[in-house]
N, C-alpha and C. Protein backbone atom coordinates (compact mmCIF):
# COMPACT_ATOMS: atom_id res chain seq x y z
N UNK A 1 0.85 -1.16 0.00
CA UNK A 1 0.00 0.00 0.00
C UNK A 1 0.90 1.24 0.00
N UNK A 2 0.79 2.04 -1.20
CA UNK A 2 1.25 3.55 -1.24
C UNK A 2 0.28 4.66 -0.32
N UNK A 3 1.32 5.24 0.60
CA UNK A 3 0.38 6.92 1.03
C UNK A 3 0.02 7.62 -0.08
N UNK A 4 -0.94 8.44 -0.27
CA UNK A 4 -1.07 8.99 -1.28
C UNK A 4 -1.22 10.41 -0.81
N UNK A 5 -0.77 11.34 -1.18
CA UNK A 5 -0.47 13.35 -1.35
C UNK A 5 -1.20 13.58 -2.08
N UNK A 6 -1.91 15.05 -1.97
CA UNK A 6 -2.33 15.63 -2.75
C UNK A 6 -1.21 16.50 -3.78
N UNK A 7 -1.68 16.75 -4.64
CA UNK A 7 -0.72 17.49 -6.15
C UNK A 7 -0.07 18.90 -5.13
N UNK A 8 -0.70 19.61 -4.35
CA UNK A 8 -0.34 20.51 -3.51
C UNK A 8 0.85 20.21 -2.65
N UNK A 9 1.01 18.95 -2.06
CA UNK A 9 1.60 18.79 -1.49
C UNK A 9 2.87 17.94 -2.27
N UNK A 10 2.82 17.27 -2.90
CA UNK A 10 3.69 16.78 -4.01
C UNK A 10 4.83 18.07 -4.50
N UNK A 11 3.83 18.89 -5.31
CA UNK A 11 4.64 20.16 -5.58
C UNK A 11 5.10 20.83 -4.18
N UNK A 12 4.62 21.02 -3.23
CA UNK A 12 4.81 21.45 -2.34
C UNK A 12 6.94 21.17 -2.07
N UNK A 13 6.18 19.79 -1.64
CA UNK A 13 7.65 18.77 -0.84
C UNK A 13 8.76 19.24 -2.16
N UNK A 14 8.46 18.80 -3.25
CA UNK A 14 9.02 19.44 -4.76
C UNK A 14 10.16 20.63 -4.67
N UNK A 15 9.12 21.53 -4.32
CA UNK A 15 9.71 23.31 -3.99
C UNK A 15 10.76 23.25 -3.23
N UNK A 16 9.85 23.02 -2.19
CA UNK A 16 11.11 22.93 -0.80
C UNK A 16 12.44 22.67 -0.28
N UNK A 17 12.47 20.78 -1.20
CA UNK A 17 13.65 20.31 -0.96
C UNK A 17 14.06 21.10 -2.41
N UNK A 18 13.75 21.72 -3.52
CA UNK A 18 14.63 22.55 -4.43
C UNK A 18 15.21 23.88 -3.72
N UNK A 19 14.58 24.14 -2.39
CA UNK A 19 15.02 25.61 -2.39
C UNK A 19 16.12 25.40 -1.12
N UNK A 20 15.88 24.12 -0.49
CA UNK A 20 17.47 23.23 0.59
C UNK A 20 17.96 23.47 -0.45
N UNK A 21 18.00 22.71 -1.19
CA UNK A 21 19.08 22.54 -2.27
C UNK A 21 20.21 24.14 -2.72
N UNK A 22 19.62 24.65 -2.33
CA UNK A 22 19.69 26.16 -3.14
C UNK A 22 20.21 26.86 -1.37
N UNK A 23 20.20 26.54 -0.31
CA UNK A 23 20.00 27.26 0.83
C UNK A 23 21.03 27.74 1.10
N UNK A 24 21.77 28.61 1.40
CA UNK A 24 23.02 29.93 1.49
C UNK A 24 23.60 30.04 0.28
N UNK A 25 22.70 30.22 -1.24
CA UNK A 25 23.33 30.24 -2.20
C UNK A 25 22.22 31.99 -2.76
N UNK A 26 21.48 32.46 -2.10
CA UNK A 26 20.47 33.10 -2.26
C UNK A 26 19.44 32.68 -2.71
N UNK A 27 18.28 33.98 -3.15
CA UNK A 27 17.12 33.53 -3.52
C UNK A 27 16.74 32.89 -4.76
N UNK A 28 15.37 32.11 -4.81
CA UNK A 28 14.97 31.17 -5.99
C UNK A 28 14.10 32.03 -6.52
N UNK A 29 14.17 32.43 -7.78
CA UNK A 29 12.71 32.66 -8.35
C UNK A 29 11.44 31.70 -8.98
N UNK A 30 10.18 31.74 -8.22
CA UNK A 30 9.78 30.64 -8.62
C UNK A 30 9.44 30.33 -9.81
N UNK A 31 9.72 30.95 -10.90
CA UNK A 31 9.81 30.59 -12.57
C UNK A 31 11.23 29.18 -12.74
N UNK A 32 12.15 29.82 -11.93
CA UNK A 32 13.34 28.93 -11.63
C UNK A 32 12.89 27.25 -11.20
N UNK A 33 12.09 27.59 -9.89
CA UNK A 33 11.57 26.49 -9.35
C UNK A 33 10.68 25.37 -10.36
N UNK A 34 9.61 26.04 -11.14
CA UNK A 34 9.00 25.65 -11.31
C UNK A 34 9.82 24.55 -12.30
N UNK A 35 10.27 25.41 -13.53
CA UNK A 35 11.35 25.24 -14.39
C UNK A 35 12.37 23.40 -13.94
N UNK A 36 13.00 23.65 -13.28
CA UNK A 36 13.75 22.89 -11.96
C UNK A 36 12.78 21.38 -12.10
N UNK A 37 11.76 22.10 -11.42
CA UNK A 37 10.60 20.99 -11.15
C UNK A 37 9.55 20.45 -11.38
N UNK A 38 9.72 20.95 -12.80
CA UNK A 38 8.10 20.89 -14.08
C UNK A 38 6.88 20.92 -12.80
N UNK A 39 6.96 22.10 -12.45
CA UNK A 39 5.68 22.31 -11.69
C UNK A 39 5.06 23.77 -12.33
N UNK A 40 3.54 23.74 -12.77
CA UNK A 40 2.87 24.45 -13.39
C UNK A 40 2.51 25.75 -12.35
N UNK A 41 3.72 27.00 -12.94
CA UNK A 41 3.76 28.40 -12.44
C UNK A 41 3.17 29.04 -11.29
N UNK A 42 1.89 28.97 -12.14
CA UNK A 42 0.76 29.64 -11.14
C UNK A 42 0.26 28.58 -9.63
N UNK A 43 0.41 27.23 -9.76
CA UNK A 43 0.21 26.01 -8.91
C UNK A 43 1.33 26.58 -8.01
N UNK A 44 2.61 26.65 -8.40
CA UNK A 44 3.56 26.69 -7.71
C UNK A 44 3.44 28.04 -6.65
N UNK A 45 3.19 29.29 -7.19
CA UNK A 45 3.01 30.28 -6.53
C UNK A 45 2.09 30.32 -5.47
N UNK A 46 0.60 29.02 -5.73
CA UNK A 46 -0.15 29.34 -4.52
C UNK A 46 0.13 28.35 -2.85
N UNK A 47 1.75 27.10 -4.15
CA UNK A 47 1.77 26.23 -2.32
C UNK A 47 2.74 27.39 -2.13
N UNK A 48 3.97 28.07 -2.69
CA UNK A 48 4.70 28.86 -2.31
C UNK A 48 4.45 30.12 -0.98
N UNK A 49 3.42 30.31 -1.66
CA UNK A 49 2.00 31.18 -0.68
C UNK A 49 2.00 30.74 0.58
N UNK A 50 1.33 29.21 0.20
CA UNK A 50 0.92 28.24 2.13
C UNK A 50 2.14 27.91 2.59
N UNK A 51 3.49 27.93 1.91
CA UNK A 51 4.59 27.75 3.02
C UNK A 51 5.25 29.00 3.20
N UNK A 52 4.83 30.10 2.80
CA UNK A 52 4.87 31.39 3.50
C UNK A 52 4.40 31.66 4.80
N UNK A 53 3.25 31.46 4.29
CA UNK A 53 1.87 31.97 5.63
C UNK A 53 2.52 30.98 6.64
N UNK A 54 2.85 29.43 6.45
CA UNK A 54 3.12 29.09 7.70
C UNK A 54 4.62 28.92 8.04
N UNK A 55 5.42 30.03 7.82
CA UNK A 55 6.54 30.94 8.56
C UNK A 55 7.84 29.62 8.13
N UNK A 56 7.82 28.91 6.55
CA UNK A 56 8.73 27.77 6.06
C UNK A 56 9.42 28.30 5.33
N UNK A 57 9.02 29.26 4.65
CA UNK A 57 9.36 30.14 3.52
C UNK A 57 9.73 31.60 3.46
N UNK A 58 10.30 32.58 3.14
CA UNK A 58 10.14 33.83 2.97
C UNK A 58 10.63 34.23 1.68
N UNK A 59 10.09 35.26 1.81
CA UNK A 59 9.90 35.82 -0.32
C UNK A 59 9.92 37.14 0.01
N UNK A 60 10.78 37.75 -1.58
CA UNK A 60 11.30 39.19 -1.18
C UNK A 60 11.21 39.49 -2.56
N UNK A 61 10.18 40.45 -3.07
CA UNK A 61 9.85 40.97 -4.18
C UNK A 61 11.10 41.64 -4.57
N UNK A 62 11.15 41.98 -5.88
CA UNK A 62 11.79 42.64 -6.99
C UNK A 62 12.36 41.88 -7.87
N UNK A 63 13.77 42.55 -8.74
CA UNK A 63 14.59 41.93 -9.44
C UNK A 63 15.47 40.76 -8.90
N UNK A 64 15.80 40.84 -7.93
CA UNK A 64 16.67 40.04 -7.24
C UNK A 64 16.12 39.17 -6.31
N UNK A 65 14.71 39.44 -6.28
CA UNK A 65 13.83 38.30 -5.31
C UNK A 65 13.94 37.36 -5.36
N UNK A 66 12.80 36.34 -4.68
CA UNK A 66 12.68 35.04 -4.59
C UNK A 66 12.02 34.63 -3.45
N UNK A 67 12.39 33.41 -3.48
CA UNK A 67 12.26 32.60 -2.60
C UNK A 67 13.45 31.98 -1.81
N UNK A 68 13.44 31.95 -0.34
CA UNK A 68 14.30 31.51 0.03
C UNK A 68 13.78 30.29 1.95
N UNK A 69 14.25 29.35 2.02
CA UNK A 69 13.73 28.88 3.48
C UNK A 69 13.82 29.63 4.51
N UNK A 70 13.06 29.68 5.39
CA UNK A 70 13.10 30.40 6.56
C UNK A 70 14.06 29.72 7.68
N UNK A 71 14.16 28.77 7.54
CA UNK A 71 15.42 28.15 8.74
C UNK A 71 16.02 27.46 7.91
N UNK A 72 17.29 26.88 8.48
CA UNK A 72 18.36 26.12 7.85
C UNK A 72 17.13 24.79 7.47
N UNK A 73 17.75 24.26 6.48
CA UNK A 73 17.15 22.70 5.90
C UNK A 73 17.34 21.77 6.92
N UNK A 74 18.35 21.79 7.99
CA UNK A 74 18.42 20.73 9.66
C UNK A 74 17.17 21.10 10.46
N UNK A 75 16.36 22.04 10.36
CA UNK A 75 15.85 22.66 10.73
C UNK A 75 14.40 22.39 10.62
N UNK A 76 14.08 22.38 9.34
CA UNK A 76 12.79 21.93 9.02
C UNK A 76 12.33 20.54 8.81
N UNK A 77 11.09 19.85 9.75
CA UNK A 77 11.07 18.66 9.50
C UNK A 77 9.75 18.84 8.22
N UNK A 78 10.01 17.35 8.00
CA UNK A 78 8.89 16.86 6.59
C UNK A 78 7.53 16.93 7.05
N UNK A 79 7.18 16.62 8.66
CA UNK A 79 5.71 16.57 8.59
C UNK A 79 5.73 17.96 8.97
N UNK A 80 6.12 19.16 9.19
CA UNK A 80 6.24 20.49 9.07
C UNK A 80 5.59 20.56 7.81
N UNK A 81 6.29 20.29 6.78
CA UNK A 81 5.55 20.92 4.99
C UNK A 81 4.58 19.85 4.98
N UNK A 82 4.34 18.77 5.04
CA UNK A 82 3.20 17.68 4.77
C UNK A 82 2.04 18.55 5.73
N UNK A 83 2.12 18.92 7.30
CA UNK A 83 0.76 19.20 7.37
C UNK A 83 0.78 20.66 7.21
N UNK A 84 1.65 21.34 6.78
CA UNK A 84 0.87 22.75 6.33
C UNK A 84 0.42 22.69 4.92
N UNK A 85 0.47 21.81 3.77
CA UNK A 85 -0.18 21.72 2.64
C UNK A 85 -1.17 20.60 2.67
N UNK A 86 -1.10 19.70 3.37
CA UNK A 86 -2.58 18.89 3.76
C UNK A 86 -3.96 19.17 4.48
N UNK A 87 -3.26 19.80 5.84
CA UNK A 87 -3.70 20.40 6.63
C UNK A 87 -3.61 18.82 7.97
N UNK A 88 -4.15 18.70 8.45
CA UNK A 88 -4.11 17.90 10.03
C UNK A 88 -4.34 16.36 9.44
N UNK A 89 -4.59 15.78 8.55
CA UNK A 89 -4.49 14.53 7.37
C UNK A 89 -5.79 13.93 8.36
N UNK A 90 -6.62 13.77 9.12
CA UNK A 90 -7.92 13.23 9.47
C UNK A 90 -8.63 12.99 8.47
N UNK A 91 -9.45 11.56 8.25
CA UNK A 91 -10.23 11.57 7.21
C UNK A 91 -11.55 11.45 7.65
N UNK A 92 -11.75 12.57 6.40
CA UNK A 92 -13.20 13.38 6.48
C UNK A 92 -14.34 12.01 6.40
N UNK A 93 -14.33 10.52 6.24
CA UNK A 93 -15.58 9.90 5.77
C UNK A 93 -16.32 9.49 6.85
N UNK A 94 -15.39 9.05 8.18
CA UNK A 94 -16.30 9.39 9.31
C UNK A 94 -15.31 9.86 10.33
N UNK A 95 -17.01 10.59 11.01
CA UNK A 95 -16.22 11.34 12.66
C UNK A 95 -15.64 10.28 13.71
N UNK A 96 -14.92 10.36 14.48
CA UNK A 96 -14.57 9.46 15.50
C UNK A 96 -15.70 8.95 16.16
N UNK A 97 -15.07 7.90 16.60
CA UNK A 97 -16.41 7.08 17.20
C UNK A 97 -17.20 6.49 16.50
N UNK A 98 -17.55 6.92 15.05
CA UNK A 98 -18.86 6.22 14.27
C UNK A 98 -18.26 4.67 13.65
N UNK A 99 -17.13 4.29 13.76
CA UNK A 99 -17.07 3.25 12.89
C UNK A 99 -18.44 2.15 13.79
N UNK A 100 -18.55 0.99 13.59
CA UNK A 100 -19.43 -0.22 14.11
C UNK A 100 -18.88 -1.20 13.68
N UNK A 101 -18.87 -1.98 14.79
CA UNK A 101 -18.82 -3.27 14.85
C UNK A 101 -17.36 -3.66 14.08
N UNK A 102 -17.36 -4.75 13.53
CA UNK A 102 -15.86 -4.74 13.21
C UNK A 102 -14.90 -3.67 12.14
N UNK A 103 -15.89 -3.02 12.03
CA UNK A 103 -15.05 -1.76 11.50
C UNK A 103 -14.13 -0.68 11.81
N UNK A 104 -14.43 -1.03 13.18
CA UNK A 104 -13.60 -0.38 14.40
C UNK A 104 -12.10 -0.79 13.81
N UNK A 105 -12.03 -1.87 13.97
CA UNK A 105 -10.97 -2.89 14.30
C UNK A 105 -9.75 -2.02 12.93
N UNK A 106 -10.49 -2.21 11.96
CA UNK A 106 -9.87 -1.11 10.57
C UNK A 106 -9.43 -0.04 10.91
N UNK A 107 -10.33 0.91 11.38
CA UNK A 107 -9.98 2.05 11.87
C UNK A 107 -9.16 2.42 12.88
N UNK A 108 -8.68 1.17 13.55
CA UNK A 108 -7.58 1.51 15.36
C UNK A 108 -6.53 1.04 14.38
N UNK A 109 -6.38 0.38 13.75
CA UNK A 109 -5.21 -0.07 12.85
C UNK A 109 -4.48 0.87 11.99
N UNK A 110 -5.96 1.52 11.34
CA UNK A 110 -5.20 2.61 10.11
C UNK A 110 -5.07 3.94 10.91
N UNK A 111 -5.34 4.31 11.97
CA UNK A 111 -5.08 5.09 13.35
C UNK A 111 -3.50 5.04 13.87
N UNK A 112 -2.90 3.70 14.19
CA UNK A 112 -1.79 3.52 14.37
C UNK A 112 -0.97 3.12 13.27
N UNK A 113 -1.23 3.00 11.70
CA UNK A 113 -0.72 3.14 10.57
C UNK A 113 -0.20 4.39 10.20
N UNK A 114 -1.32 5.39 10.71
CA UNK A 114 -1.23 6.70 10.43
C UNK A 114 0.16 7.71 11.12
N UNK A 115 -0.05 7.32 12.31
CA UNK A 115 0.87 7.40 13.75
C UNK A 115 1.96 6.76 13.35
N UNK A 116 2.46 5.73 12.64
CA UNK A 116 3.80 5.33 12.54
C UNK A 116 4.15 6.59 11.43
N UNK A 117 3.53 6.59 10.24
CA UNK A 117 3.84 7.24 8.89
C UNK A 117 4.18 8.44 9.20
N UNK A 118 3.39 9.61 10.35
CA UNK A 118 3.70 10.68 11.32
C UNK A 118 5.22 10.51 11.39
N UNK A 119 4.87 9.62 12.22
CA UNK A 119 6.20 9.74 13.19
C UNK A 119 7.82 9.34 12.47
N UNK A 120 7.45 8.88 11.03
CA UNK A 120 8.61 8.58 10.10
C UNK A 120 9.03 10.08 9.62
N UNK A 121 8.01 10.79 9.23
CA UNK A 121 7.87 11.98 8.55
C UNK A 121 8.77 13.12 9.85
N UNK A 122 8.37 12.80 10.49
CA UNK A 122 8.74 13.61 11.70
C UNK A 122 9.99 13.66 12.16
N UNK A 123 10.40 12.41 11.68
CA UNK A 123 12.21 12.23 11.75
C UNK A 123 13.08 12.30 10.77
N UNK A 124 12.54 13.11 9.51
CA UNK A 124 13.25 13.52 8.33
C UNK A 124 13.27 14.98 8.35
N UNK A 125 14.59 15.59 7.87
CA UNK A 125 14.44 17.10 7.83
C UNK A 125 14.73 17.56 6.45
N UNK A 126 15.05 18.37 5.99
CA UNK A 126 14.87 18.89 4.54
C UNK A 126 16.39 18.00 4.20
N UNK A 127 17.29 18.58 5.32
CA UNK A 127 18.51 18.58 5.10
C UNK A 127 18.96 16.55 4.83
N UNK A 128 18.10 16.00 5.11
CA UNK A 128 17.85 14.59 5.24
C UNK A 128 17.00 14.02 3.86
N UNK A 129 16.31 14.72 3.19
CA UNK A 129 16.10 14.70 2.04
C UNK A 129 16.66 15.09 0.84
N UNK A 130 17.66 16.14 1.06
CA UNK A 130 18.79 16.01 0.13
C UNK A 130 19.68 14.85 0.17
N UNK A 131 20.14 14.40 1.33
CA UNK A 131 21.11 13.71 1.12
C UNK A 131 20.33 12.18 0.73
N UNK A 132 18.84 11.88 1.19
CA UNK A 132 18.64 10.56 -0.34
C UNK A 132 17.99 10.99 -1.54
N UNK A 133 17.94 12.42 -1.77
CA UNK A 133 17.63 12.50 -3.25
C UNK A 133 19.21 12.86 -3.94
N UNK A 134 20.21 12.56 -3.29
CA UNK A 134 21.81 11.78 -4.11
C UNK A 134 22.29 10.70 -4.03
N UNK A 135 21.56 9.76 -2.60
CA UNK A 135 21.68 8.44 -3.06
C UNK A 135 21.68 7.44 -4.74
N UNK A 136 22.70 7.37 -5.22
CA UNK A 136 22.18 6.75 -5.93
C UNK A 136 21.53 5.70 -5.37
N UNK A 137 20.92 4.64 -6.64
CA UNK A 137 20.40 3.58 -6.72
C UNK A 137 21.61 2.51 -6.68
N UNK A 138 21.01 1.44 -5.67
CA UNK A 138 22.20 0.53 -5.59
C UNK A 138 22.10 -0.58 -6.58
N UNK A 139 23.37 -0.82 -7.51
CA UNK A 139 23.42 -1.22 -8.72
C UNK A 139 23.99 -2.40 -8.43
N UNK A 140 23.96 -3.69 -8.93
CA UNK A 140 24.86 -5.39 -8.48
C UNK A 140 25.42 -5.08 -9.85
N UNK A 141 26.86 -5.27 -9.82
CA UNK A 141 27.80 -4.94 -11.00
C UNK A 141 28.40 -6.43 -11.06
N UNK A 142 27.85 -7.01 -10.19
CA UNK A 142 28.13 -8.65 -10.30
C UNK A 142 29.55 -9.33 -10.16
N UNK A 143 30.05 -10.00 -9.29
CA UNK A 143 31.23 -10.47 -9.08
C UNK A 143 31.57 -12.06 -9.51
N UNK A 144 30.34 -12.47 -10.14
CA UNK A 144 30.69 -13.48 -10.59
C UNK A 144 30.64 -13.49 -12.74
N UNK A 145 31.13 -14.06 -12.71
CA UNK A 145 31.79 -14.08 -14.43
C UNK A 145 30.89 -15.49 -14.65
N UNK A 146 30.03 -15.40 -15.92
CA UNK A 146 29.79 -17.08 -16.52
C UNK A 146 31.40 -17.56 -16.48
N UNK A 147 31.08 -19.12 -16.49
CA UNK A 147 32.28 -19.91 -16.95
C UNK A 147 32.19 -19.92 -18.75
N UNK A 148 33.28 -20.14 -19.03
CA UNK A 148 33.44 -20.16 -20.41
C UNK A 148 32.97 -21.44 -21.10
N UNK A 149 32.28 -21.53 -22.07
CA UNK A 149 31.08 -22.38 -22.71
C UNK A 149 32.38 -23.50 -22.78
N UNK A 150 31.70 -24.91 -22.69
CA UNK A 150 32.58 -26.04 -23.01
C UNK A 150 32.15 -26.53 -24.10
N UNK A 151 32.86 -27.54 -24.36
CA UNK A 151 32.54 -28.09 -26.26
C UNK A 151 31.11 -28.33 -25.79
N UNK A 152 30.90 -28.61 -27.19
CA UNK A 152 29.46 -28.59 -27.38
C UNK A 152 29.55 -30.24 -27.26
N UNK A 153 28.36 -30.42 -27.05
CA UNK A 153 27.96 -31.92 -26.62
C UNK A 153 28.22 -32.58 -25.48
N UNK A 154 28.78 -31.52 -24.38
CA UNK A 154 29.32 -32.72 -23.18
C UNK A 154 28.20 -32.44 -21.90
């Protein structure tokens, strides 16, 4: 089973770890960003917006503006940007308490499913997401050699 993000938050996480990436090098313009991160302009400007408002981001109009993080990338954890572009991740299909009967049982599960995935998120910081978006991929370059074909027929 995959978590699944909204496109807000996708682009969101997107931005962010582009603008670590970028962090004591100055500001990003988000044409740059978007550019960077095939994220569609105007989309980009309004999560740019919600990680403003919630004090992740700061932006400084003119020629030389941008975008830049508000604390070092050690600084900011992941469920920091996950719940300011999600918002509190509760799902809306029922209120607490309503599940019945063995449906409960689903719901205390995907409750403490939820609570682990938190608490993974919670122990990653920007600066922790750069360093595995350079992980490479681990490649088997193989240490064993075929043997060399023997006559035919034996």
């Amino acid at each position: 089973m995959r978590m699944r993000f909204s496109m807000k938050t996708e682009y969101g996480v997107r931005a962010i770890v582009e603008l670590a990436a970028n962090a004591g090098r100055g500001a990003l313009q988000s044409g740059e960003i978007a550019r960077r991160q095939s994220i569609p302009g105007p989309f980009l400007d309004q999560v740019l917006m919600t990680l403003r408002r919630a004090g992740l981001v700061t932006s400084t109009r003119g020629p030389r503006g941008g975008h830049t993080l508000a604390r070092r990338p050690d600084e900011i954890r992941l469920d920091e940007v996950i719940t300011c572009l999600e918002g509190n991740g509760r799902d809306s299909r029922q209120p607490d308490g309503a599940a019945a009967g063995d449906s409960r049982v689903l719901a205390q599960v995907s409750e403490k499913a939820e609570q682990a995935a938190r608490d993974v998120f919670a122990s990653h910081t920007l600066a922790d997401c750069l360093r595995l978006r350079r992980v490479e991929p681990r490649v088997f370059h193989g240490i064993f050699h075929s043997a060399p074909a023997g006559p035919k027929g034996s």
